[in-house]
PDB file of N, CA and C in Angstrom:
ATOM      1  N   UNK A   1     -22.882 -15.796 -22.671  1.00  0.00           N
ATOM      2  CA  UNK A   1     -22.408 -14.425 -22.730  1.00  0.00           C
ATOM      3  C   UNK A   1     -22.104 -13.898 -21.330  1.00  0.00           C
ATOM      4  N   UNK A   2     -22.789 -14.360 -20.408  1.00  0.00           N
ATOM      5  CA  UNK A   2     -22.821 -13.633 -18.594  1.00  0.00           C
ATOM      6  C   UNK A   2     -21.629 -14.221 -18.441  1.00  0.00           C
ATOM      7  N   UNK A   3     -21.431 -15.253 -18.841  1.00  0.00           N
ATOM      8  CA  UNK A   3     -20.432 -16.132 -17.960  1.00  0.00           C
ATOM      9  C   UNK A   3     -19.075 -15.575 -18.158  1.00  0.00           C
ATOM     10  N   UNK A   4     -19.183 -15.043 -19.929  1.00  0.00           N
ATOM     11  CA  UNK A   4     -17.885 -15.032 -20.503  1.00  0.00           C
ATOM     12  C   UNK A   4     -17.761 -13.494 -20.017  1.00  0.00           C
ATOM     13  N   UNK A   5     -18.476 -12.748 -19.861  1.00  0.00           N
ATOM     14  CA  UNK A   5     -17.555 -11.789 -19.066  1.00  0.00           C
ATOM     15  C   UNK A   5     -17.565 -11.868 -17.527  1.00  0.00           C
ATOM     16  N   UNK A   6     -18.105 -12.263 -16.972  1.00  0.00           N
ATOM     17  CA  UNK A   6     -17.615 -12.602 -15.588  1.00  0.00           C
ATOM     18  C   UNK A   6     -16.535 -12.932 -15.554  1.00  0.00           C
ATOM     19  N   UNK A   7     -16.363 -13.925 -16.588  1.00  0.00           N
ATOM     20  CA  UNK A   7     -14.475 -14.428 -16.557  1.00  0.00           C
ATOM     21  C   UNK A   7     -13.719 -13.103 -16.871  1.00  0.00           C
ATOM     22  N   UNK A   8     -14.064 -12.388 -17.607  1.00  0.00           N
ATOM     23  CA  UNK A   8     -13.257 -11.080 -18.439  1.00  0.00           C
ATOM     24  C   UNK A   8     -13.271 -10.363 -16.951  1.00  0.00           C
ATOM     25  N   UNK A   9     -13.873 -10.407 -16.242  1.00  0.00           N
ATOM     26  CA  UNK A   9     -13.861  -9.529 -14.897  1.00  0.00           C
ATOM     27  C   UNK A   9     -12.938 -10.029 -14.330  1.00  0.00           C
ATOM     28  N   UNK A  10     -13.278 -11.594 -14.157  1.00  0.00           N
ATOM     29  CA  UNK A  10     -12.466 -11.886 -13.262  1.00  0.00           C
ATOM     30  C   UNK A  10     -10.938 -11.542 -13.333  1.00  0.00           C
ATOM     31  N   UNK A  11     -10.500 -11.931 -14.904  1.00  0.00           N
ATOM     32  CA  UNK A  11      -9.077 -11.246 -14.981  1.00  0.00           C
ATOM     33  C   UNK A  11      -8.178 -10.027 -15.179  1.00  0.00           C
ATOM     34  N   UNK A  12      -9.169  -9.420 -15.499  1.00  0.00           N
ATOM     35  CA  UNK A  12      -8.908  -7.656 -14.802  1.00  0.00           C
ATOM     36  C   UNK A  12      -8.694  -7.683 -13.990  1.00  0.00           C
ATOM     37  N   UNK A  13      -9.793  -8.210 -12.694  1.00  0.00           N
ATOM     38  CA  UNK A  13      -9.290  -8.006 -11.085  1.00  0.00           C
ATOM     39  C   UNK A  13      -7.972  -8.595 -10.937  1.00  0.00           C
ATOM     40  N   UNK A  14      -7.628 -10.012 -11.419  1.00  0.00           N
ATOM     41  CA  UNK A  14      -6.545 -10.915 -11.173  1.00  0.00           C
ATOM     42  C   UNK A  14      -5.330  -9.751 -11.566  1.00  0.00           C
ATOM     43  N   UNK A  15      -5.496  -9.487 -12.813  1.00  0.00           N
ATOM     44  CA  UNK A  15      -4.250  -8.900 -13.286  1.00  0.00           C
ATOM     45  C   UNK A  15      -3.700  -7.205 -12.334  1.00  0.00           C
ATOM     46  N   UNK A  16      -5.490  -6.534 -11.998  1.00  0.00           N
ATOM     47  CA  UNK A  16      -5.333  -5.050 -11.637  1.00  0.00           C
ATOM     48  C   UNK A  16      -4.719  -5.125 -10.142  1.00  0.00           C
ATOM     49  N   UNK A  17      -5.616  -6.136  -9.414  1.00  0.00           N
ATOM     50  CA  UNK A  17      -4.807  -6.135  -7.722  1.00  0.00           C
ATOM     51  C   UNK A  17      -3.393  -6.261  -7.577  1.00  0.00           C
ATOM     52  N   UNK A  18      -3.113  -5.945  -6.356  1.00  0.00           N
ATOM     53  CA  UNK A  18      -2.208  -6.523  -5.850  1.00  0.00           C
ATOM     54  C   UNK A  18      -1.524  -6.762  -4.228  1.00  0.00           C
ATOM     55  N   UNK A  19      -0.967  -7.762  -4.145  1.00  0.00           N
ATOM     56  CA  UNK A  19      -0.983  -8.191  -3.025  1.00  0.00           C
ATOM     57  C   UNK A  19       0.278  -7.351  -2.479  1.00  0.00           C
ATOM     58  N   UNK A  20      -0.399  -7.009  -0.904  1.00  0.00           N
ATOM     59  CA  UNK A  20       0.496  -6.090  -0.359  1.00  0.00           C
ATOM     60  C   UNK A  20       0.255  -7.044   1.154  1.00  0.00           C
ATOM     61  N   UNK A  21       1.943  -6.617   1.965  1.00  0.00           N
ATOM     62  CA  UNK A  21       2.128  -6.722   3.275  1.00  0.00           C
ATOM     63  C   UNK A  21       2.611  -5.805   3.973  1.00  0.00           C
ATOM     64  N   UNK A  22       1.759  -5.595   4.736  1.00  0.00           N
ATOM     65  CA  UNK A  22       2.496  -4.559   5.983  1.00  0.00           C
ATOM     66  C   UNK A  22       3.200  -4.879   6.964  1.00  0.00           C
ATOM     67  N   UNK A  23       4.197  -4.125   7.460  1.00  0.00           N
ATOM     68  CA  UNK A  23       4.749  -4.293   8.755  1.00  0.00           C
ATOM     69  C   UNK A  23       5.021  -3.316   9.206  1.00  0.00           C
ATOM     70  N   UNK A  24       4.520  -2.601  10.530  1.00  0.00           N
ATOM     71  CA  UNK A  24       4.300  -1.628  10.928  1.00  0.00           C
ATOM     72  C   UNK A  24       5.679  -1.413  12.206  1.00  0.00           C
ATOM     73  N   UNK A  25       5.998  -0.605  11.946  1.00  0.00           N
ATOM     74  CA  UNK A  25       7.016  -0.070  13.200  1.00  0.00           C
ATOM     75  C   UNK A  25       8.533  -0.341  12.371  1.00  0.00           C
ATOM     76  N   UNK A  26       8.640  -1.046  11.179  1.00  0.00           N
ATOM     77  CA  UNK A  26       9.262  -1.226  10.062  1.00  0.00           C
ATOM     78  C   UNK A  26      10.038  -0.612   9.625  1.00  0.00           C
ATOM     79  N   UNK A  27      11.457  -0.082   9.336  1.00  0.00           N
ATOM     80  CA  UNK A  27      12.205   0.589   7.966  1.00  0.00           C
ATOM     81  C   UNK A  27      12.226  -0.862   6.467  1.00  0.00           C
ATOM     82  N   UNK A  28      11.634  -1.220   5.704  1.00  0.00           N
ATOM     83  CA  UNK A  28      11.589  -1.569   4.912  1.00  0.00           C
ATOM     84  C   UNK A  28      12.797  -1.130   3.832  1.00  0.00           C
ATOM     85  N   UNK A  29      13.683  -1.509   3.558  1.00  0.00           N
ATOM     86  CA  UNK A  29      14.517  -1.141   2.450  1.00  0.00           C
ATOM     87  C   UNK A  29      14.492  -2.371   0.700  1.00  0.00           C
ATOM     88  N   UNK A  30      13.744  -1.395  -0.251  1.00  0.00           N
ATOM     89  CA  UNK A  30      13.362  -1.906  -1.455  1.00  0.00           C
ATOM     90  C   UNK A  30      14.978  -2.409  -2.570  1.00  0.00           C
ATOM     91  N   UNK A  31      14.528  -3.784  -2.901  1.00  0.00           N
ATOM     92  CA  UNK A  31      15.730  -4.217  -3.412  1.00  0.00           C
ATOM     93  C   UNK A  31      15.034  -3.854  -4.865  1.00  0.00           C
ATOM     94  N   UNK A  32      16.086  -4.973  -5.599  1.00  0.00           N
ATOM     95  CA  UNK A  32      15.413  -4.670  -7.377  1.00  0.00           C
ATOM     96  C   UNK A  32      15.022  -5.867  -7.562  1.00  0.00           C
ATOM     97  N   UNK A  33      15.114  -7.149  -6.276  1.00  0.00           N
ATOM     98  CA  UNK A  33      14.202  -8.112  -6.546  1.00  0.00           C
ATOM     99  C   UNK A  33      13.017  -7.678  -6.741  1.00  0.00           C
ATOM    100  N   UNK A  34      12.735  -6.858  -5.025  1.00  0.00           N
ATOM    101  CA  UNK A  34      11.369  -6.438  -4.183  1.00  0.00           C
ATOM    102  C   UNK A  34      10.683  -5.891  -5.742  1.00  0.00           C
ATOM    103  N   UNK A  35      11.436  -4.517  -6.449  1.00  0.00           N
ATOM    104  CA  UNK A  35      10.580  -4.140  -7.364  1.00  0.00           C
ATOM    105  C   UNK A  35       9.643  -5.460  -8.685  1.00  0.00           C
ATOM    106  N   UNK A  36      10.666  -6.305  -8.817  1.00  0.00           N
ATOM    107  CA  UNK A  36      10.120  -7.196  -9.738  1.00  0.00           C
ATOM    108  C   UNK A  36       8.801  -8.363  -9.200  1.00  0.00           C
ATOM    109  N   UNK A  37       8.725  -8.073  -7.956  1.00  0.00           N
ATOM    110  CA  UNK A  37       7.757  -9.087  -7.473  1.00  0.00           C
ATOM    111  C   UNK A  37       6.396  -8.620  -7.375  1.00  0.00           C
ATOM    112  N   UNK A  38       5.259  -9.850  -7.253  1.00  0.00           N
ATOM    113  CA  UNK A  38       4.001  -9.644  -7.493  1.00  0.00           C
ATOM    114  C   UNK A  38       3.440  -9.290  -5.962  1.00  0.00           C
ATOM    115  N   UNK A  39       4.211  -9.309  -5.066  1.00  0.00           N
ATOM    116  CA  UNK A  39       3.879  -8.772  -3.403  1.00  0.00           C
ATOM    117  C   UNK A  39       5.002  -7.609  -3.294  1.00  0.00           C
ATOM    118  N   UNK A  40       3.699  -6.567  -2.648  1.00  0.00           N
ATOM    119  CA  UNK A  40       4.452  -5.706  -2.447  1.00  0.00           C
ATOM    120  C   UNK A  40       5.340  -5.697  -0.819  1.00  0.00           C
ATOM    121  N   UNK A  41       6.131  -5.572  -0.056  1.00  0.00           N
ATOM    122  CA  UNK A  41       6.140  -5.805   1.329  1.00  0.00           C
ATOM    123  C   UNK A  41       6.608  -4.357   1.815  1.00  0.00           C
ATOM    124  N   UNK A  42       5.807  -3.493   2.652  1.00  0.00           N
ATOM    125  CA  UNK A  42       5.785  -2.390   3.073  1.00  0.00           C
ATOM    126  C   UNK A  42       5.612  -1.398   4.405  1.00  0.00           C
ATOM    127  N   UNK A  43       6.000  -0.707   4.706  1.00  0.00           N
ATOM    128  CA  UNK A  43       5.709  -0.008   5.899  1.00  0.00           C
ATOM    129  C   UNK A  43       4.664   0.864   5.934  1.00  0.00           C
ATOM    130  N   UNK A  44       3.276   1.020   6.368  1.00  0.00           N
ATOM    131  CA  UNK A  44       1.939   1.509   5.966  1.00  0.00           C
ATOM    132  C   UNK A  44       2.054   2.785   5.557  1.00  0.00           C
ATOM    133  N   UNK A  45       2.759   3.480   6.111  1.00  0.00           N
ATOM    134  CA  UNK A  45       3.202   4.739   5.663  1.00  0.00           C
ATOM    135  C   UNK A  45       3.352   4.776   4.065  1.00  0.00           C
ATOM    136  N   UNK A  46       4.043   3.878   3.603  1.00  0.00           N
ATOM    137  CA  UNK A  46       4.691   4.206   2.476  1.00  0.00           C
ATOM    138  C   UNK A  46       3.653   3.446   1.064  1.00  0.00           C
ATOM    139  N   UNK A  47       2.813   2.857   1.666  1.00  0.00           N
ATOM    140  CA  UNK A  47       1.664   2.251   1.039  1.00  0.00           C
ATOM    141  C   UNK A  47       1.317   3.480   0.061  1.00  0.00           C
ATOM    142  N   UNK A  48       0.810   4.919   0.652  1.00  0.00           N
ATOM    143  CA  UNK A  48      -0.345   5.872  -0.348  1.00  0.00           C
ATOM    144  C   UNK A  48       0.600   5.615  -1.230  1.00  0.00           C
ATOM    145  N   UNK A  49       2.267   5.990  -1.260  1.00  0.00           N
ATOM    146  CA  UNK A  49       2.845   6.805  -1.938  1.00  0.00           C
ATOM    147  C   UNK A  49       2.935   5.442  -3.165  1.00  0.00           C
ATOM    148  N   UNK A  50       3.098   4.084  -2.769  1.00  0.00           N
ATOM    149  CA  UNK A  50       3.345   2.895  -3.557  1.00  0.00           C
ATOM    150  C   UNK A  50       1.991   3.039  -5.146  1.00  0.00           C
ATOM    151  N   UNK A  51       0.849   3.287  -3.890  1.00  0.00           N
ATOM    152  CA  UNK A  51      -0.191   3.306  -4.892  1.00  0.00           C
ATOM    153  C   UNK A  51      -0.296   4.462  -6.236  1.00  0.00           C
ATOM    154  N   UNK A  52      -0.286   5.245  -5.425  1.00  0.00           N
ATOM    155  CA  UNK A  52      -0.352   6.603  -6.248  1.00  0.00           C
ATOM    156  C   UNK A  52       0.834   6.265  -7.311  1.00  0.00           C
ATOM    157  N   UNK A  53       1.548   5.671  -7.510  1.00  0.00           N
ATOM    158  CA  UNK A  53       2.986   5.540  -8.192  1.00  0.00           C
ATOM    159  C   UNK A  53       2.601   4.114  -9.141  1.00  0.00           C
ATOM    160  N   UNK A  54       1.361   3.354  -8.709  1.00  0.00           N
ATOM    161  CA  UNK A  54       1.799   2.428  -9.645  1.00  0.00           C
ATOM    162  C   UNK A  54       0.620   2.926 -11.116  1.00  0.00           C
ATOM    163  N   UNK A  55       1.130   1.670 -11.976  1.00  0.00           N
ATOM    164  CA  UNK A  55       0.878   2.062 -13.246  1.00  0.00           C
ATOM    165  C   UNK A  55      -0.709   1.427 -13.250  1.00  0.00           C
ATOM    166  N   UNK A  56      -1.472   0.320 -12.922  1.00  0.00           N
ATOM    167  CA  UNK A  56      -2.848  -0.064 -13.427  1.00  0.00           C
ATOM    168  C   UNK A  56      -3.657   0.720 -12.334  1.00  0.00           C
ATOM    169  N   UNK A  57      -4.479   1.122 -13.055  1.00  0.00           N
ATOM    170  CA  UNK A  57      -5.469   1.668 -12.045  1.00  0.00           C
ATOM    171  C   UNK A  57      -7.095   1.087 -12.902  1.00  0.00           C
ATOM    172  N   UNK A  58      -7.821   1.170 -11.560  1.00  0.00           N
ATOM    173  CA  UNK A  58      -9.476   0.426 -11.805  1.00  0.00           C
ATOM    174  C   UNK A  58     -10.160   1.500 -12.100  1.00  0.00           C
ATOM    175  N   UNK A  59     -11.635   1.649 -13.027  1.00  0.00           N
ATOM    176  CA  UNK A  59     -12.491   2.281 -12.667  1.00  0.00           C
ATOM    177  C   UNK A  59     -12.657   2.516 -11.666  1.00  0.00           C
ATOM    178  N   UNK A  60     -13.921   3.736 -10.954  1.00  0.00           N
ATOM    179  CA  UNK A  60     -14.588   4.124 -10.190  1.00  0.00           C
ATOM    180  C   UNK A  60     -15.558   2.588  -9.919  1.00  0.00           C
ATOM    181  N   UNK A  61     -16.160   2.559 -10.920  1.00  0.00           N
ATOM    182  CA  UNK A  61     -17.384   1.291 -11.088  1.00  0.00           C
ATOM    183  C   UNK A  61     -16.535  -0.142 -11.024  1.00  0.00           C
ATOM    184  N   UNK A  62     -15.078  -0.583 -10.856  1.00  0.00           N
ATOM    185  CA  UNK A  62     -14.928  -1.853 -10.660  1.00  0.00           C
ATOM    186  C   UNK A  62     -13.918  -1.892  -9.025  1.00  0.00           C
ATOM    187  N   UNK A  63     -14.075  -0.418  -8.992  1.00  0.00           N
ATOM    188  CA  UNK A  63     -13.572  -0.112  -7.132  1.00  0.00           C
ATOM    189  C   UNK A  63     -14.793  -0.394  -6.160  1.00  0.00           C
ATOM    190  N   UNK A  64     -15.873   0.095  -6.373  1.00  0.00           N
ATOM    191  CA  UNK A  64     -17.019  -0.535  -6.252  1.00  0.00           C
ATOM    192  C   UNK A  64     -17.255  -1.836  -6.241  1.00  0.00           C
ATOM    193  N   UNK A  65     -17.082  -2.320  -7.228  1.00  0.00           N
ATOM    194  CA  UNK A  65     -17.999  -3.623  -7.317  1.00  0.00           C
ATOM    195  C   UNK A  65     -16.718  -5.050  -6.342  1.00  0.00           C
ATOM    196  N   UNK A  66     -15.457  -4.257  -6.564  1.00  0.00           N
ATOM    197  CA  UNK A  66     -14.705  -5.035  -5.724  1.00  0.00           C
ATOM    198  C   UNK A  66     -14.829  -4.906  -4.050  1.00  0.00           C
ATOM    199  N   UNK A  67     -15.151  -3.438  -3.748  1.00  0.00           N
ATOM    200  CA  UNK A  67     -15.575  -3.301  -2.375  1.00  0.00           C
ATOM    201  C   UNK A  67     -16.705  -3.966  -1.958  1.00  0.00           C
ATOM    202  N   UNK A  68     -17.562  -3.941  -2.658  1.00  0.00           N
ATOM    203  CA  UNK A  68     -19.052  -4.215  -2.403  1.00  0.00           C
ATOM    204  C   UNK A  68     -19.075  -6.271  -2.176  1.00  0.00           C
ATOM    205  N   UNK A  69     -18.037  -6.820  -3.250  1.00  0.00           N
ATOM    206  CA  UNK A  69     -17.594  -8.059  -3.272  1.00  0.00           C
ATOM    207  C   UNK A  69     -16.725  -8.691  -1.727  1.00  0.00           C
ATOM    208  N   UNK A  70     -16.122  -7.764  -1.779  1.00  0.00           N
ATOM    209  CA  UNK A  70     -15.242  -7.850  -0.045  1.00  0.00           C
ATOM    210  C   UNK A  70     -15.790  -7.739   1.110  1.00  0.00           C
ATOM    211  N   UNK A  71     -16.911  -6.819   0.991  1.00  0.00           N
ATOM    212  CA  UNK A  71     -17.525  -6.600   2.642  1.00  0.00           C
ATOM    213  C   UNK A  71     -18.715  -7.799   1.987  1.00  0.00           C
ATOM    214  N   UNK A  72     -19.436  -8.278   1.323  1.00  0.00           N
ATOM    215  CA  UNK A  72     -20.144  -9.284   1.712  1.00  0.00           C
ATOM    216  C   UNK A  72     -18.871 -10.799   2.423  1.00  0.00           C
ATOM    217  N   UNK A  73     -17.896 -10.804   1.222  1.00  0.00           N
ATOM    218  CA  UNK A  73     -16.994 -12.104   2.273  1.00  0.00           C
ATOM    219  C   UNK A  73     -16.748 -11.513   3.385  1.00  0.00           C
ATOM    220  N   UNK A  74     -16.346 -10.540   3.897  1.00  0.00           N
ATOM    221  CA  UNK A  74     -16.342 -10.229   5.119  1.00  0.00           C
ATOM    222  C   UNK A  74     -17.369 -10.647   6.499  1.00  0.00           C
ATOM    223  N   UNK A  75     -18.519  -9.963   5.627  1.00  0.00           N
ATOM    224  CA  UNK A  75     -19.875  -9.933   6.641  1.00  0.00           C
ATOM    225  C   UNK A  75     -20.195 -11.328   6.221  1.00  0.00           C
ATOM    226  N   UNK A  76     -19.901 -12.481   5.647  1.00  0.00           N
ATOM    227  CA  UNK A  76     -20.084 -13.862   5.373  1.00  0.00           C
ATOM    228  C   UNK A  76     -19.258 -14.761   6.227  1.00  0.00           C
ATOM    229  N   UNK A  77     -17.991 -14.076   6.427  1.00  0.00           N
ATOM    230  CA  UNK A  77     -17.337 -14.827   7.252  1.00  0.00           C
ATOM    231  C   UNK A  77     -17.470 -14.666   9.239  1.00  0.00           C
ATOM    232  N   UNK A  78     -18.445 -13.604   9.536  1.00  0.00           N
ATOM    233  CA  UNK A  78     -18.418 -13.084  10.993  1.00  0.00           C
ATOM    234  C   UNK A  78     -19.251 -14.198  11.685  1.00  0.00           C
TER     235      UNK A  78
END
């Protein structure tokens, strides 16, 4: 039963993230490829507005548990 939702977690996260690139000092101009792809590529600026605009959003409690997941690899990798 633990296992099988750990997996169920896991693909929420898989499906809810998403991979973003910045490039800073940037004009970025969005094609209708750019929209169809699973990376976003962006100028930091324009990041809030990307987020606030997209459609999946996480709990409170799995924003958490993904932060809390990141700063240990973080503080694992120093």
């Amino acid at each position: 039963m633990r296992r099988r939702r750990q997996s169920q977690k896991k693909r929420i996260f898989r499906d809810a993230l998403k991979k973003v690139v910045l490039f800073s000092g940037c004009r970025i101009e969005p094609t209708a490829e750019s929209k169809q792809s699973d990376v976003w590529v962006l100028n930091p600026k324009a990041l809030p507005a990307f987020i606030a605009n997209s459609q999946k959003r996480l709990s409170g409690e799995d924003v958490r548990l993904v932060a809390f997941h990141l700063s240990r690899f973080v503080r694992a990798s120093d």
